[in-house]
N, C-alpha and C. Protein backbone atom coordinates (compact mmCIF):
# COMPACT_ATOMS: atom_id res chain seq x y z
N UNK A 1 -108.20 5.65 18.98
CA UNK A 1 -107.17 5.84 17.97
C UNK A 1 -106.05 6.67 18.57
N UNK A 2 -104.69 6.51 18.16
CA UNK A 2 -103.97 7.14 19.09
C UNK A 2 -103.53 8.35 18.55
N UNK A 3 -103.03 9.30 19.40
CA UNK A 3 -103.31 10.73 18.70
C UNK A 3 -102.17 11.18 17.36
N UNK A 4 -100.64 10.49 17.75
CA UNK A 4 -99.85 11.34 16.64
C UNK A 4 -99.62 9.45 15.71
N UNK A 5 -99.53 9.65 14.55
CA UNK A 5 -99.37 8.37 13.78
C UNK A 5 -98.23 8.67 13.06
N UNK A 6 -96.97 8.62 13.11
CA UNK A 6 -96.34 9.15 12.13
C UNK A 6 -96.22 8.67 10.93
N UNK A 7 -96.57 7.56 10.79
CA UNK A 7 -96.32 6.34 9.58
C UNK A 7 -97.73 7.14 8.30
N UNK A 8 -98.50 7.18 8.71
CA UNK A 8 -99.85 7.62 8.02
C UNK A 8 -100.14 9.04 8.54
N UNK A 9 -100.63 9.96 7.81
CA UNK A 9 -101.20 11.47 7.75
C UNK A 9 -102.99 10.99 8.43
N UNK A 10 -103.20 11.75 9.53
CA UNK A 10 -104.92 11.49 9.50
C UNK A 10 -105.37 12.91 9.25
N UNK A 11 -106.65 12.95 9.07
CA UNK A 11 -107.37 13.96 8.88
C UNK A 11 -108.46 14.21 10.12
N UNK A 12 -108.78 15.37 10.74
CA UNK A 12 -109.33 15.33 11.66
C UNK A 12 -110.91 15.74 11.66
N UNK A 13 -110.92 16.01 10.31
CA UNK A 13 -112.32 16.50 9.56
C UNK A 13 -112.47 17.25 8.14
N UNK A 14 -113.54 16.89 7.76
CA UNK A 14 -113.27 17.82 6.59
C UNK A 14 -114.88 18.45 6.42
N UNK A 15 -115.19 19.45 6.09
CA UNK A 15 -116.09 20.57 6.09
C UNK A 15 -116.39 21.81 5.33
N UNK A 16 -117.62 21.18 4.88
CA UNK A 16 -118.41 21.43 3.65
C UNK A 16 -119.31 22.82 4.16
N UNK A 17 -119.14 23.99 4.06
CA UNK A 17 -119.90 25.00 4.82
C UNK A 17 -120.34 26.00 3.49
N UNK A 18 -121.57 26.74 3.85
CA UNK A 18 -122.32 27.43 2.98
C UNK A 18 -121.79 28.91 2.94
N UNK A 19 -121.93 29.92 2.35
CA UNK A 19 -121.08 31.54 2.28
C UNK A 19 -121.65 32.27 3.36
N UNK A 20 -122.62 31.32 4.41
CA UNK A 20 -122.94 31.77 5.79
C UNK A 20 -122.01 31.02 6.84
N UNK A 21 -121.43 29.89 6.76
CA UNK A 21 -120.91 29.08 7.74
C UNK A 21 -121.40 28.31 8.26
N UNK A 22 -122.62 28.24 7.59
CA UNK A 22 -123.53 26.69 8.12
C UNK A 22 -123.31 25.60 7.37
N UNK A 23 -123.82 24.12 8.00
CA UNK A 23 -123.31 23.06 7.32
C UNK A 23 -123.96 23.03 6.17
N UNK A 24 -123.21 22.15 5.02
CA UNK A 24 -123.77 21.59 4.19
C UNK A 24 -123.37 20.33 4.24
N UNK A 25 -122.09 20.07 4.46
CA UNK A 25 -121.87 18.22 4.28
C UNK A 25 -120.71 18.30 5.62
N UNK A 26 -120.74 17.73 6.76
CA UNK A 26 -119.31 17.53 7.53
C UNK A 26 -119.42 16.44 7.97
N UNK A 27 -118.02 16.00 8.18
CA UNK A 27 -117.71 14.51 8.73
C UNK A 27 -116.14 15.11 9.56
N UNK A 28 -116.58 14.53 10.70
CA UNK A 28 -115.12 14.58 11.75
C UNK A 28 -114.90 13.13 11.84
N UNK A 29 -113.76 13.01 12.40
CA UNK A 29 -113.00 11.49 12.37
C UNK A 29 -111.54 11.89 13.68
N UNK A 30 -112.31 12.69 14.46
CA UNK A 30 -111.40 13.16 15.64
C UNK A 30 -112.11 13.34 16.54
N UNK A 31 -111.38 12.62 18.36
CA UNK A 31 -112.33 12.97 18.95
C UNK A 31 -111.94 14.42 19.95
N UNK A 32 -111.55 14.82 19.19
CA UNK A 32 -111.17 16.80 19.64
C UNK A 32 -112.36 17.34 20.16
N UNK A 33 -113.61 17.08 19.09
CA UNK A 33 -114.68 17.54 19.01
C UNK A 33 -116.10 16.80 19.54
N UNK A 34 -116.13 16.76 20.85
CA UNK A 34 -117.02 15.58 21.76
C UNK A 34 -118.70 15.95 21.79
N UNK A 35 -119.08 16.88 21.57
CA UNK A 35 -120.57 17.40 21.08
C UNK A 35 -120.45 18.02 20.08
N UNK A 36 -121.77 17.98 19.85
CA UNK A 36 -122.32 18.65 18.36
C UNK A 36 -121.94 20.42 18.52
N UNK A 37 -122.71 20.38 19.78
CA UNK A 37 -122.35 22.14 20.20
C UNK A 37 -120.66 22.66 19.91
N UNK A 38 -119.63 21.50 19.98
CA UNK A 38 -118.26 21.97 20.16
C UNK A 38 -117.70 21.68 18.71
N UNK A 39 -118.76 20.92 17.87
CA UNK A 39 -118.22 21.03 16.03
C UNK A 39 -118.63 22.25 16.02
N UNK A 40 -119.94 22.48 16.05
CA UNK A 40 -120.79 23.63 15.74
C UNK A 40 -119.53 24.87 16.13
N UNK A 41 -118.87 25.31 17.00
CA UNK A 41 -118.30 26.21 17.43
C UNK A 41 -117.05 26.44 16.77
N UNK A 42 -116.58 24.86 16.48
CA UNK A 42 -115.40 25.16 15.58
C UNK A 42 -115.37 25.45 14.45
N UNK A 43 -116.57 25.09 13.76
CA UNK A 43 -116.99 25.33 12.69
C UNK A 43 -117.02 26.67 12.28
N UNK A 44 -118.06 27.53 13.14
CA UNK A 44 -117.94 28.52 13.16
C UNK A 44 -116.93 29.73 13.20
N UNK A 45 -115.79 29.36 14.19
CA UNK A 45 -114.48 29.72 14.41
C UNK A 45 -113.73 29.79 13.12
N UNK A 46 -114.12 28.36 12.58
CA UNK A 46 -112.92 28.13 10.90
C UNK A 46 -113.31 29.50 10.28
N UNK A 47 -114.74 29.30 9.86
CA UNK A 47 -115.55 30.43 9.32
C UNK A 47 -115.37 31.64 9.47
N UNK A 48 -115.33 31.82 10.43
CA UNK A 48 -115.01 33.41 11.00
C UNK A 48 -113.54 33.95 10.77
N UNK A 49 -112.68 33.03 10.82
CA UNK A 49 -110.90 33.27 10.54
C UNK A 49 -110.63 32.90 9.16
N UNK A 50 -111.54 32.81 8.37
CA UNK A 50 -111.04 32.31 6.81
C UNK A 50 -111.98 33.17 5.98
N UNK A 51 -113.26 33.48 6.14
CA UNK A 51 -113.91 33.64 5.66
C UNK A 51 -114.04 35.33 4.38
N UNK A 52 -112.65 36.15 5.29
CA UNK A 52 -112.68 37.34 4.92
C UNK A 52 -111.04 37.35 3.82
N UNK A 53 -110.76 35.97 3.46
CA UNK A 53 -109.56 35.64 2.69
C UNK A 53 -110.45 35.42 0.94
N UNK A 54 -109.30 35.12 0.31
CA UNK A 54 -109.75 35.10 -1.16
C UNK A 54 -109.34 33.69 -1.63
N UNK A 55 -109.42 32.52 -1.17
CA UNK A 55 -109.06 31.47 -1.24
C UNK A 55 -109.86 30.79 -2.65
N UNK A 56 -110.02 31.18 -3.52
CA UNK A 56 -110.74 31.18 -4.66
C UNK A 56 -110.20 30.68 -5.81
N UNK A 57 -109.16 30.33 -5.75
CA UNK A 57 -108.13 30.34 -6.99
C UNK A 57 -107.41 29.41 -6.52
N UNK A 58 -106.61 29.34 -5.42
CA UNK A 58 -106.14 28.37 -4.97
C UNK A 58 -105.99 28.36 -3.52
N UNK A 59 -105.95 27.00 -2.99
CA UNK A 59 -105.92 26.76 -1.64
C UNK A 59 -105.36 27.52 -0.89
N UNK A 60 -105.64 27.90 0.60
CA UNK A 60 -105.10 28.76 1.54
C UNK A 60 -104.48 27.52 2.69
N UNK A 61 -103.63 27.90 3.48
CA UNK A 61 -103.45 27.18 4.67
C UNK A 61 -103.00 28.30 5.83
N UNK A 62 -103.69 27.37 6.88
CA UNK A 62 -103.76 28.36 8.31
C UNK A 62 -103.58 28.16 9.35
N UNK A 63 -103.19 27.79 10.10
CA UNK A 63 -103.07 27.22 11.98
C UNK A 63 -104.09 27.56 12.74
N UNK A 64 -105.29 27.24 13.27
CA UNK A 64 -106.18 27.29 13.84
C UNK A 64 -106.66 27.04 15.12
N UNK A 65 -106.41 27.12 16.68
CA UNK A 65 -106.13 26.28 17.55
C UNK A 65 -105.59 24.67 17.71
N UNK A 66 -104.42 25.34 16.97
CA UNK A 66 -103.46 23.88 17.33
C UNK A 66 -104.05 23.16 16.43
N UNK A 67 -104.46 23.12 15.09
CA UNK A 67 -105.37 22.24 13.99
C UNK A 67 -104.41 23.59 12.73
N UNK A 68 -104.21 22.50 11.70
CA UNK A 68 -103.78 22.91 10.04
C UNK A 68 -105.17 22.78 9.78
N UNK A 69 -105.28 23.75 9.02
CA UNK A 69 -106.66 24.03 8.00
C UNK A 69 -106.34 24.58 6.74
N UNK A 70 -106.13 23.62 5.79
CA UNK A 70 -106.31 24.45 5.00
C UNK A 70 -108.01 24.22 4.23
N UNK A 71 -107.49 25.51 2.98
CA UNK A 71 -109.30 25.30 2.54
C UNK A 71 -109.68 26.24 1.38
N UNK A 72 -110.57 26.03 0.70
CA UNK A 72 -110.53 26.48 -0.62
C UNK A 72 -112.13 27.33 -0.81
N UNK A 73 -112.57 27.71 -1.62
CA UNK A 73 -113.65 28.50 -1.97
C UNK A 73 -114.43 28.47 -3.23
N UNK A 74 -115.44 27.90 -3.46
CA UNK A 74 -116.24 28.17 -5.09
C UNK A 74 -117.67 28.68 -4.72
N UNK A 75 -118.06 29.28 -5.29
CA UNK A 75 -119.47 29.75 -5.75
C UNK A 75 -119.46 30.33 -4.15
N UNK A 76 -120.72 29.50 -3.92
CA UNK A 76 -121.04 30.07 -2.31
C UNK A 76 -120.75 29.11 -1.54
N UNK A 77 -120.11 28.07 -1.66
CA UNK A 77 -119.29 26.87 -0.75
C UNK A 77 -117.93 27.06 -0.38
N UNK A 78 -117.82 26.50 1.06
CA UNK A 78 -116.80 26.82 1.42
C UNK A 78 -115.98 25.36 1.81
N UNK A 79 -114.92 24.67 1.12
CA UNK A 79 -114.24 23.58 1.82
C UNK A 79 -113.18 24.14 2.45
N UNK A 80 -113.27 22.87 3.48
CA UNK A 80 -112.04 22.86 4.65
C UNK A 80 -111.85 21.43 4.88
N UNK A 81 -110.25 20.99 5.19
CA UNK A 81 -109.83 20.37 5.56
C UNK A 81 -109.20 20.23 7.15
N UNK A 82 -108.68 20.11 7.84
CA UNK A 82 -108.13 19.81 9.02
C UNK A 82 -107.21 18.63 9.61
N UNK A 83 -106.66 19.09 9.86
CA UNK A 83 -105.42 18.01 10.57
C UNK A 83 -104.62 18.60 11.65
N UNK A 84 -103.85 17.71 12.35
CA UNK A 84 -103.00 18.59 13.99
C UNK A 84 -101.98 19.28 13.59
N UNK A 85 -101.25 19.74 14.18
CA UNK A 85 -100.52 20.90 13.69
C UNK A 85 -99.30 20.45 13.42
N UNK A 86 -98.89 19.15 13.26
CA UNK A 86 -97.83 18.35 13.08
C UNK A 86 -98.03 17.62 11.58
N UNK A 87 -99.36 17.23 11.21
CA UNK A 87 -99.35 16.95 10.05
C UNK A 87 -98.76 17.57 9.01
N UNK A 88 -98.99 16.94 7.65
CA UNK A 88 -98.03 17.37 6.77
C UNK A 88 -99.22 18.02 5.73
N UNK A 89 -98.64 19.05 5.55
CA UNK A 89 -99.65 20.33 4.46
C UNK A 89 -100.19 19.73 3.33
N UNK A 90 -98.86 18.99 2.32
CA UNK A 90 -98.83 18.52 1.30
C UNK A 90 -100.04 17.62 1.21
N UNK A 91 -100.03 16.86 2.55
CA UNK A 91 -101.35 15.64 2.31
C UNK A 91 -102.82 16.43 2.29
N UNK A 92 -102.35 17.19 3.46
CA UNK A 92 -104.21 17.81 3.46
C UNK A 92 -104.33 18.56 2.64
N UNK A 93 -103.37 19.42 1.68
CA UNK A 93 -103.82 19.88 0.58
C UNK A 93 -104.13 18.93 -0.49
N UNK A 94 -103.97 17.92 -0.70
CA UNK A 94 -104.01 17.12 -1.82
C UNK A 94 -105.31 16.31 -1.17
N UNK A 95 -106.21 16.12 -0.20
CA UNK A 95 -107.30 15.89 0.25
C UNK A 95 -107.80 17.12 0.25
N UNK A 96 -107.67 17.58 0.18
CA UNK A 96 -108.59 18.90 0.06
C UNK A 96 -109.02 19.48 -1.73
N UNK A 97 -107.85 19.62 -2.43
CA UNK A 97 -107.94 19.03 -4.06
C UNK A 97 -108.61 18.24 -4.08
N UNK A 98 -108.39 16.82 -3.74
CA UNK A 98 -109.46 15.81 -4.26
C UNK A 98 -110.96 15.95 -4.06
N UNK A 99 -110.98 16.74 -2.32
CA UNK A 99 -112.40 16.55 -2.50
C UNK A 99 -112.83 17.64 -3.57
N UNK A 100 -112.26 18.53 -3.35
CA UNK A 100 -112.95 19.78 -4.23
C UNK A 100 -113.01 18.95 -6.01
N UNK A 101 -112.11 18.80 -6.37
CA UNK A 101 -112.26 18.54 -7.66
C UNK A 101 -113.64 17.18 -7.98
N UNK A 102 -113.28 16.25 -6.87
CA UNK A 102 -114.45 15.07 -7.16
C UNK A 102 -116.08 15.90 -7.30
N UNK A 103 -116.27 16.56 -5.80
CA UNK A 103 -117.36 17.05 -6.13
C UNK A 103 -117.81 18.02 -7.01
N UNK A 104 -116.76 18.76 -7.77
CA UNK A 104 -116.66 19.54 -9.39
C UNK A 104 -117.41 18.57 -10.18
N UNK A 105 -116.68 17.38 -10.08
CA UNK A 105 -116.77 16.24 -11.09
C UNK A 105 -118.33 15.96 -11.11
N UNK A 106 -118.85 15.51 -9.94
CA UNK A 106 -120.05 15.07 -10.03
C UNK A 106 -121.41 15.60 -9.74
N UNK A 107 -121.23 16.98 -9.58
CA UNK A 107 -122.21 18.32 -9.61
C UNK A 107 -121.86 18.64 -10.84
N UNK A 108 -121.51 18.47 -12.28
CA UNK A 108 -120.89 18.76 -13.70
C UNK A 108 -120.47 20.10 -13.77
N UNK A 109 -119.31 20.20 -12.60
CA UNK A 109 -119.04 21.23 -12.41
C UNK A 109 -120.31 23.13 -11.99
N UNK A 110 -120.98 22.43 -11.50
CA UNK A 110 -121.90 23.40 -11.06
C UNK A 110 -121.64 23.75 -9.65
N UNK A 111 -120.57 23.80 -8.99
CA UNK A 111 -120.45 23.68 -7.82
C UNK A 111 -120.73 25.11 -6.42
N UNK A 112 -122.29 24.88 -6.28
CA UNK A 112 -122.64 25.82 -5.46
C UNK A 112 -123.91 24.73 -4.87
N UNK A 113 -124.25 25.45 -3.95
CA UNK A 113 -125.31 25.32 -2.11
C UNK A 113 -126.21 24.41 -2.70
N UNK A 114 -127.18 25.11 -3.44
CA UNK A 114 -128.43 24.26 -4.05
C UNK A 114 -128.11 22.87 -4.83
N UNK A 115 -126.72 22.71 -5.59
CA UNK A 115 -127.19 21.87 -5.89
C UNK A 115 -126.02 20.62 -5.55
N UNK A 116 -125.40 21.08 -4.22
CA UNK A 116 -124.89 20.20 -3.69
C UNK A 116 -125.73 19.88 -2.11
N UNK A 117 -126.81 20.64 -2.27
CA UNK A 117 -127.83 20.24 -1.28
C UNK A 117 -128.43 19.02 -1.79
N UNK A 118 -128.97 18.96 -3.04
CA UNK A 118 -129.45 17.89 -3.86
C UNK A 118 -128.96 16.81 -4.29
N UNK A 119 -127.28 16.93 -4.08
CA UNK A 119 -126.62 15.70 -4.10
C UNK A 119 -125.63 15.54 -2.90
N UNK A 120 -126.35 15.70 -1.56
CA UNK A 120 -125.50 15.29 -0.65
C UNK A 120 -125.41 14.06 -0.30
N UNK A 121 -126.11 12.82 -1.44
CA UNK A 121 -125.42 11.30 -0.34
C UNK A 121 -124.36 11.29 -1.76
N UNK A 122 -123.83 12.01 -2.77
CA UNK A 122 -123.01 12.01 -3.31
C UNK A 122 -121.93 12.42 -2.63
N UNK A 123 -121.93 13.18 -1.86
CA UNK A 123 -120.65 14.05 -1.18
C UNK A 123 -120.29 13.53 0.08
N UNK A 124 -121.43 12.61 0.87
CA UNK A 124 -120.66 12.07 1.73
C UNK A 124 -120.25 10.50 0.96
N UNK A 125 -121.06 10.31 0.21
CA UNK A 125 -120.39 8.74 -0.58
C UNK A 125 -118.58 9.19 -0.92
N UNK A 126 -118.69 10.59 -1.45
CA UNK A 126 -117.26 11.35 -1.61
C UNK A 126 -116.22 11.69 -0.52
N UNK A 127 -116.78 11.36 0.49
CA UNK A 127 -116.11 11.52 1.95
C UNK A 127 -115.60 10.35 2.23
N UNK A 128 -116.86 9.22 2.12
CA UNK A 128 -116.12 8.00 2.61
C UNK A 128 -115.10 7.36 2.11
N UNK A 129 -115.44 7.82 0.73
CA UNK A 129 -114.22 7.03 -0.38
C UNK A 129 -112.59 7.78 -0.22
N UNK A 130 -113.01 9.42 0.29
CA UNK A 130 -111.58 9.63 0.73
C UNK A 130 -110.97 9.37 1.88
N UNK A 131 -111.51 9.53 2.91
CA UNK A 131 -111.20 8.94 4.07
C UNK A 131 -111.69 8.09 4.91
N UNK A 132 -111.17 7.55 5.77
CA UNK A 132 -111.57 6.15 7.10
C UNK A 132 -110.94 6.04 8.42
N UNK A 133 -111.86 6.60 9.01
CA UNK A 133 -111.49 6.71 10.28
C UNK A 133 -110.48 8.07 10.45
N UNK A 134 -109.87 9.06 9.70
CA UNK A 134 -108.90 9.98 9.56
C UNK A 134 -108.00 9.23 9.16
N UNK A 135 -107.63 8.18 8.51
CA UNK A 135 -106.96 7.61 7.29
C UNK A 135 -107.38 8.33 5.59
N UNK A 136 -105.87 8.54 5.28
CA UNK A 136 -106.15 9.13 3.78
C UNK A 136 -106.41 7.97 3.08
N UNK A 137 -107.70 7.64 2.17
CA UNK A 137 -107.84 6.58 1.50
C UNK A 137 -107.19 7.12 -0.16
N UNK A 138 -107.83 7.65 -0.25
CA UNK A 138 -107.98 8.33 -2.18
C UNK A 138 -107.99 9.69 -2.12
N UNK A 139 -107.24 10.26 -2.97
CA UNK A 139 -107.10 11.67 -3.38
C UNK A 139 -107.23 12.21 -5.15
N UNK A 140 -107.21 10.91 -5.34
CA UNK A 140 -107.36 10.94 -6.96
C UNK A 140 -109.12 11.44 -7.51
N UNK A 141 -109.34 13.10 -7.96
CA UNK A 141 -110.66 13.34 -7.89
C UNK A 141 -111.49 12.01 -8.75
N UNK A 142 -110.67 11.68 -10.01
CA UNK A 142 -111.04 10.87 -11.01
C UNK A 142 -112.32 9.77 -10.34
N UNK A 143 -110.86 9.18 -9.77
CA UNK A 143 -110.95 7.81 -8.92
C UNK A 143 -111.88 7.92 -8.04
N UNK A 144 -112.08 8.44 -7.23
CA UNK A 144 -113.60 9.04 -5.88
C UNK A 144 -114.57 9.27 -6.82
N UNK A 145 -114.54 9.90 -7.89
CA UNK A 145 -115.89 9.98 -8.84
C UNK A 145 -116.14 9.20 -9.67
N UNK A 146 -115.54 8.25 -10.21
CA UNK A 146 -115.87 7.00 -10.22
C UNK A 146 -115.97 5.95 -9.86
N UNK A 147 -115.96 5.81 -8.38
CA UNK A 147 -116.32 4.90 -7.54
C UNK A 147 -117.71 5.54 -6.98
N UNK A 148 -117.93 6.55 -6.42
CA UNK A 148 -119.19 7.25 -6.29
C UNK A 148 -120.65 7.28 -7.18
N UNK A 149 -119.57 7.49 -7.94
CA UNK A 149 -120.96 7.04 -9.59
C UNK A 149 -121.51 5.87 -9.89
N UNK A 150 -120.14 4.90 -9.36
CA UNK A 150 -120.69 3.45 -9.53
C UNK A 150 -121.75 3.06 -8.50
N UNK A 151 -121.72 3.63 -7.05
CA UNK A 151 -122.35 3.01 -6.10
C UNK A 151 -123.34 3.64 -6.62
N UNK A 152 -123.76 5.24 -6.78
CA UNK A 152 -124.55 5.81 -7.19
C UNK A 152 -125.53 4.97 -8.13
N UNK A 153 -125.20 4.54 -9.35
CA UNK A 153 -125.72 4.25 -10.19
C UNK A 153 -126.19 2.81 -9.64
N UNK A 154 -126.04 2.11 -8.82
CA UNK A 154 -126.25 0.92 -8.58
C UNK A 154 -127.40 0.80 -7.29
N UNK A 155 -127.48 2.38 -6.83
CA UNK A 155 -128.08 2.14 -5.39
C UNK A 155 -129.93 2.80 -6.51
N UNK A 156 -129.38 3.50 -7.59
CA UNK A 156 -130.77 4.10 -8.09
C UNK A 156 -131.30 3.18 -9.13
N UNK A 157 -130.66 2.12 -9.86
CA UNK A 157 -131.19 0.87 -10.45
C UNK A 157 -131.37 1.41 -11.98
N UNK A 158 -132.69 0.97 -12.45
CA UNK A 158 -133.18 1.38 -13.58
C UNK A 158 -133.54 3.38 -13.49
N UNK A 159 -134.38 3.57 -14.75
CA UNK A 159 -134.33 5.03 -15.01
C UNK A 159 -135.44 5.46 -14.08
N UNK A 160 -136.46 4.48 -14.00
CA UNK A 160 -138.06 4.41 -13.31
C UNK A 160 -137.45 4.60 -11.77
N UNK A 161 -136.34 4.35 -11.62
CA UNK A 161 -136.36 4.02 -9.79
C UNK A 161 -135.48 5.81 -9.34
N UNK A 162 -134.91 6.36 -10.52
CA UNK A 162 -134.22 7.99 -10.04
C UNK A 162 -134.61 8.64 -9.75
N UNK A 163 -134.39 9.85 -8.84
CA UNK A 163 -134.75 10.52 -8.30
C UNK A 163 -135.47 11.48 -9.04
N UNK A 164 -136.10 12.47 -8.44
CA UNK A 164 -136.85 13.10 -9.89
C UNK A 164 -135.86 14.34 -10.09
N UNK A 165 -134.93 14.65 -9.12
CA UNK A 165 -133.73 16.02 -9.39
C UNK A 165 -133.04 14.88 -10.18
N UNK A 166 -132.83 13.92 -10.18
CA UNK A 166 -131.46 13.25 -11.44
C UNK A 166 -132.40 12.98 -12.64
N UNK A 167 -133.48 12.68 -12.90
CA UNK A 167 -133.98 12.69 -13.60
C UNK A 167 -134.17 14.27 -14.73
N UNK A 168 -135.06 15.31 -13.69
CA UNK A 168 -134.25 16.40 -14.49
C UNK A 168 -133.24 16.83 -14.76
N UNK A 169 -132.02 16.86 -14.23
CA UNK A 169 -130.81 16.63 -14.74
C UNK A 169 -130.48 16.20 -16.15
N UNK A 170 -130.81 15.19 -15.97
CA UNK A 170 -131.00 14.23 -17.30
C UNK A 170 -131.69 14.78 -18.70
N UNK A 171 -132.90 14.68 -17.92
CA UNK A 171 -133.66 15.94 -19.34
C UNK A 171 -132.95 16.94 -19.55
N UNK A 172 -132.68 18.32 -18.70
CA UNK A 172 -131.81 19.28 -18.91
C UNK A 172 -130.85 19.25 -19.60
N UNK A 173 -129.70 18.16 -19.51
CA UNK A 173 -128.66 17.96 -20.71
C UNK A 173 -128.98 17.61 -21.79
N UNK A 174 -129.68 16.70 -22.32
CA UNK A 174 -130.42 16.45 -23.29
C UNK A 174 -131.16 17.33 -24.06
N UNK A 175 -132.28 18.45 -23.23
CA UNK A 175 -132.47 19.46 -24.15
C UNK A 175 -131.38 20.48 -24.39
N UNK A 176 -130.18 21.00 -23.74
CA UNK A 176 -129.18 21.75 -23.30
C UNK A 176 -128.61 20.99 -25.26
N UNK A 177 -128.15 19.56 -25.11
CA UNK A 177 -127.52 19.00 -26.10
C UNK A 177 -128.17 19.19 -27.82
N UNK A 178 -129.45 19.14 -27.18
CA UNK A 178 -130.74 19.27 -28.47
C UNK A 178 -130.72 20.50 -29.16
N UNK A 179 -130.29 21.74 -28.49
CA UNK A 179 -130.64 23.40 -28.98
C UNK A 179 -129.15 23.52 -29.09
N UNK A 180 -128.35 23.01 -29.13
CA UNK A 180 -126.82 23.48 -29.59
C UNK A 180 -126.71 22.59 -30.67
N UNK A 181 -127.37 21.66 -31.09
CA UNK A 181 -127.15 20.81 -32.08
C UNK A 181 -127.91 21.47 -33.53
C-alpha cells in the first residue's frame, strides 16, 4: 500500500488498551510496525505519553514519533487512534468517536475491561466495519452497531445456540426491568 494517499485519510491502527497498557482489542493496518515485539513497544510508548492526561471528557490529540494519536478514556479502557503526521485530525477524531461511541452502544453503555473482554468478537466485528486495510469505512457509531448486531445476531442463531455471558445479560435486563416495574 503506498505510504501518503492524499485522496483518502488511512488509519495506521487503532488500540484498545486496559488502565495498565495492555491489550484488550488492537488491529494495525500499517506496515510501520513489522513484529509483534515492535506493536508491543509502541503500544506501550502511546501508554506511557498519554496515560498521565485527563482525556476523559473529550478526545486528546498528540504527535507521537512521527504518528497523530489521538485518543480518549472511559472506565479503565483506554482508546487510541493513529495516523501519519500528515493526516487530517478531523478524520481520526471522528474514527476515534465512532469507535468509542459504537462500543458504548453495544456493551449498553457499560464500557470497562471485563466486559469488553466478554465481547471482544464484538469489537473487532467493530473494527472491521470501521476500517479496511487503513481505509475509513464508517464512522457513524449508530451504523457500526447495527451492522455488528446484525452479524452478531446471525452468527449466534436461536436463544439455545448464545453464549451463556449473552444469555445472562439477557436475564439481567429482564430481572433489572422486572424490580423497577
Amino acid at each position: 500500500m503506498a505510504g501518503t494517499n492524499d485522496s483518502c485519510p488511512l488509519v495506521k491502527n487503532i488500540l484498545l488498551l486496559d488502565s495498565e497498557g495492555k491489550r484488550v482489542a488492537v488491529k494495525y493496518y500499517s506496515d510501520d510496525w513489522t513484529t509483534n515485539a515492535a506493536k508491543l513497544a509502541f503500544e506501550k510508548y502511546v501508554f506511557s505519553k498519554t496515560s498521565k492526561t485527563n482525556a476523559r471528557t473529550e478526545a486528546e490529540i498528540t504527535l507521537l514519533e512521527n504518528n497523530i494519536v489521538v485518543y480518549k478514556f472511559a472506565q479503565d479502557l483506554h482508546f487510541f487512534v493513529t495516523g501519519g503526521e500528515n493526516e487530517n485530525e478531523l478524520v481520526l477524531s471522528s474514527v476515534l468517536q465512532g469507535f468509542f461511541d459504537a462500543v458504548a452502544l453495544l456493551l449498553r453503555n457499560n464500557v470497562e475491561k471485563m466486559e469488553a473482554l466478554e465481547n471482544l468478537d464484538l469489537i473487532f466485528l467493530c473494527l472491521d466495519e470501521m476500517v479496511d486495510q487503513g481505509m475509513v469505512l464508517e464512522t457513524d457509531a449508530n451504523v457500526i452497531a447495527g451492522k455488528v448486531a446484525m452479524q452478531s445476531a446471525e452468527a449466534s442463531g436461536s436463544l439455545s445456540e448464545q453464549t451463556l455471558t449473552q444469555a445472562l445479560a439477557t436475564a439481567r435486563e429482564h430481572l433489572a426491568r422486572s424490580l423497577l416495574t
